[in-house]
Protein backbone atom coordinates (compact mmCIF):
# COMPACT_ATOMS: atom_id res chain seq x y z
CA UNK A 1 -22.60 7.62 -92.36
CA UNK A 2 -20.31 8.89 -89.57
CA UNK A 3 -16.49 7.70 -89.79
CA UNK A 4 -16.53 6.18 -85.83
CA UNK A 5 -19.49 3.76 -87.44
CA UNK A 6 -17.65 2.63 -90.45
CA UNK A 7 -14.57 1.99 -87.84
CA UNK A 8 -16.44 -0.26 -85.80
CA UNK A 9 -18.31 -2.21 -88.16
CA UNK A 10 -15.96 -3.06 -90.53
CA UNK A 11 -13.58 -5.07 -88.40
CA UNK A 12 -17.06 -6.73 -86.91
CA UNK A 13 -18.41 -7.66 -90.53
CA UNK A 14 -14.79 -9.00 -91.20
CA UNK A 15 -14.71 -11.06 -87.93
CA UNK A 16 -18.51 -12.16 -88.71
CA UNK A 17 -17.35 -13.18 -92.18
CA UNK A 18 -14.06 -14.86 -91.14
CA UNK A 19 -15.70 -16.93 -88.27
CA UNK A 20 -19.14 -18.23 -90.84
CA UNK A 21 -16.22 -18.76 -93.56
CA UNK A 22 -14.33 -21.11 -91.00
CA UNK A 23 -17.55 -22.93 -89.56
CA UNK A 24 -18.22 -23.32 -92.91
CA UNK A 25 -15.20 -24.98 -94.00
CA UNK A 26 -15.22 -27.23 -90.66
CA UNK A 27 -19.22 -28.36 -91.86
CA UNK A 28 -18.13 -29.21 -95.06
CA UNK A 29 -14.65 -31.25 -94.05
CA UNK A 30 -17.26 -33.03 -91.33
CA UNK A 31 -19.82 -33.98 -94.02
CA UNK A 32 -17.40 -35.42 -96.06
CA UNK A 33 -15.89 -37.57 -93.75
CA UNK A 34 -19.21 -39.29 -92.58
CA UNK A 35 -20.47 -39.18 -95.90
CA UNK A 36 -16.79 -41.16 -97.14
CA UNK A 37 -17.91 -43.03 -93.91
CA UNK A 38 -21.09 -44.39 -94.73
């Protein structure tokens, strides 16, 4: 695995991972509020 590879995709697999962990967390705080709802 070439170094210039590892430098680009490790800041992309931490963005990917950062932006699914966020969406994530938003899903979950929306579910609960329309499941406290109903």
């Amino acid at each position: 695995m070439s170094m210039r590879l590892v430098v680009v995709l490790l800041p992309l697999g931490i963005a990917l991972g950062w932006a699914v962990y966020n969406i994530g967390k938003l899903a979950i705080e929306q579910w609960r509020r329309t499941g406290s709802k109903v």
